[in-house]
Protein backbone atom coordinates (compact mmCIF):
# COMPACT_ATOMS: atom_id res chain seq x y z
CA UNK A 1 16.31 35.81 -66.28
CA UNK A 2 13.25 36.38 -64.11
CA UNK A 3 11.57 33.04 -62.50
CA UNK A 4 7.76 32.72 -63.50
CA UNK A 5 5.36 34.01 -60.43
CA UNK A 6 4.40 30.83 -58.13
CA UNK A 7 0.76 31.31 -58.01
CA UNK A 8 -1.86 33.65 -59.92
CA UNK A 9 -5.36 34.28 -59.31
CA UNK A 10 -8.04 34.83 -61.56
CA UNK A 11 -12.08 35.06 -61.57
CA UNK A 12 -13.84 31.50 -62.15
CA UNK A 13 -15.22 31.56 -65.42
CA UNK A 14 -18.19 29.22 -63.88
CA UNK A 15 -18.95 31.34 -60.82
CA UNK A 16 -16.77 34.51 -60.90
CA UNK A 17 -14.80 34.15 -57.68
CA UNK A 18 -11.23 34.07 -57.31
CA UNK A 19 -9.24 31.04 -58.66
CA UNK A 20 -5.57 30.91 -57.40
CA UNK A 21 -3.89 28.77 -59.75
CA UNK A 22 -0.19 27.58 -59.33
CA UNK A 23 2.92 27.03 -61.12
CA UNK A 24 3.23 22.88 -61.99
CA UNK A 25 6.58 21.23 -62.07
CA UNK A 26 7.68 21.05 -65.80
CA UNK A 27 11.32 20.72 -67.23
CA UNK A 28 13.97 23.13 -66.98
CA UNK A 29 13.32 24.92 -70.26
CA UNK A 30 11.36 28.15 -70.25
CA UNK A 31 9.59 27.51 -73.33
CA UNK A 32 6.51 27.38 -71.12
CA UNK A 33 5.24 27.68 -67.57
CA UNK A 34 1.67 26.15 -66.98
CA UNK A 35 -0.32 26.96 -63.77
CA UNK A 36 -3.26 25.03 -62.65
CA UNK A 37 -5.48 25.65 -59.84
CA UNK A 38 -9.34 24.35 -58.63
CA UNK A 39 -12.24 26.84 -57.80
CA UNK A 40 -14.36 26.54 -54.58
CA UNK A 41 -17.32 25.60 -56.83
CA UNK A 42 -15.11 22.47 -58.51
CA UNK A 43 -14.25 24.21 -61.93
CA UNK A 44 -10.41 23.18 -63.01
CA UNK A 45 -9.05 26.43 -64.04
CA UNK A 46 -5.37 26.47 -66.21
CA UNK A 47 -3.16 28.63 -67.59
CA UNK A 48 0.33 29.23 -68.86
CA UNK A 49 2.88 31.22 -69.99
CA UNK A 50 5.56 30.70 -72.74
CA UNK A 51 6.15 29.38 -76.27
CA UNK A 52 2.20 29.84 -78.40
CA UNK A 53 2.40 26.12 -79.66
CA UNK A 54 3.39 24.82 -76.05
CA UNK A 55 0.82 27.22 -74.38
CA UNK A 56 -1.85 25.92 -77.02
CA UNK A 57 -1.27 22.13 -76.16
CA UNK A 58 -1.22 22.65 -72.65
CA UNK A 59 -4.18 24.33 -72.73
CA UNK A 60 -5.64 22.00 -75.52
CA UNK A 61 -5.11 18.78 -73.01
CA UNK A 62 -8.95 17.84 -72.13
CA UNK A 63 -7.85 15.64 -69.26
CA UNK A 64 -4.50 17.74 -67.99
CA UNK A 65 -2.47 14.72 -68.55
CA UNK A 66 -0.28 16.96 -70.49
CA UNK A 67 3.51 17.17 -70.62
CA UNK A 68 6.58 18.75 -72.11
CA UNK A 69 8.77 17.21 -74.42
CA UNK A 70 11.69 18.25 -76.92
């Protein structure tokens, strides 16, 4: 099984520079690998990879307080 990249980058929604975000700890299970990084103009930028309901709450999470369960 391939491990998820470390970091990505993407452009800043806010002011379209580059955004490196990175990969946060989680549990062992793959069912989803969120990244979060912060742009040089403030903006919180997050993504992730995995299961579509786990991806959706993560990214659903106003305050990024979010976490994986079973």
């Amino acid at each position: 099984m391939l491990k998820p990249a470390r970091t990505l980058t993407f452009k800043c929604e806010k002011c379209a520079k580059s955004v490196k975000v990175f990969l946060q700890k989680v549990s062992a299970c793959s069912h989803i690998q969120p990244y979060q990084g912060l742009c040089a103009c403030g903006e919180l930028k997050r993504h992730a990879t995995g299961s579509k309901e786990a991806v959706a709450s993560y990214l659903a999470s106003a305050d990024g307080q979010w976490s994986h369960h079973h």
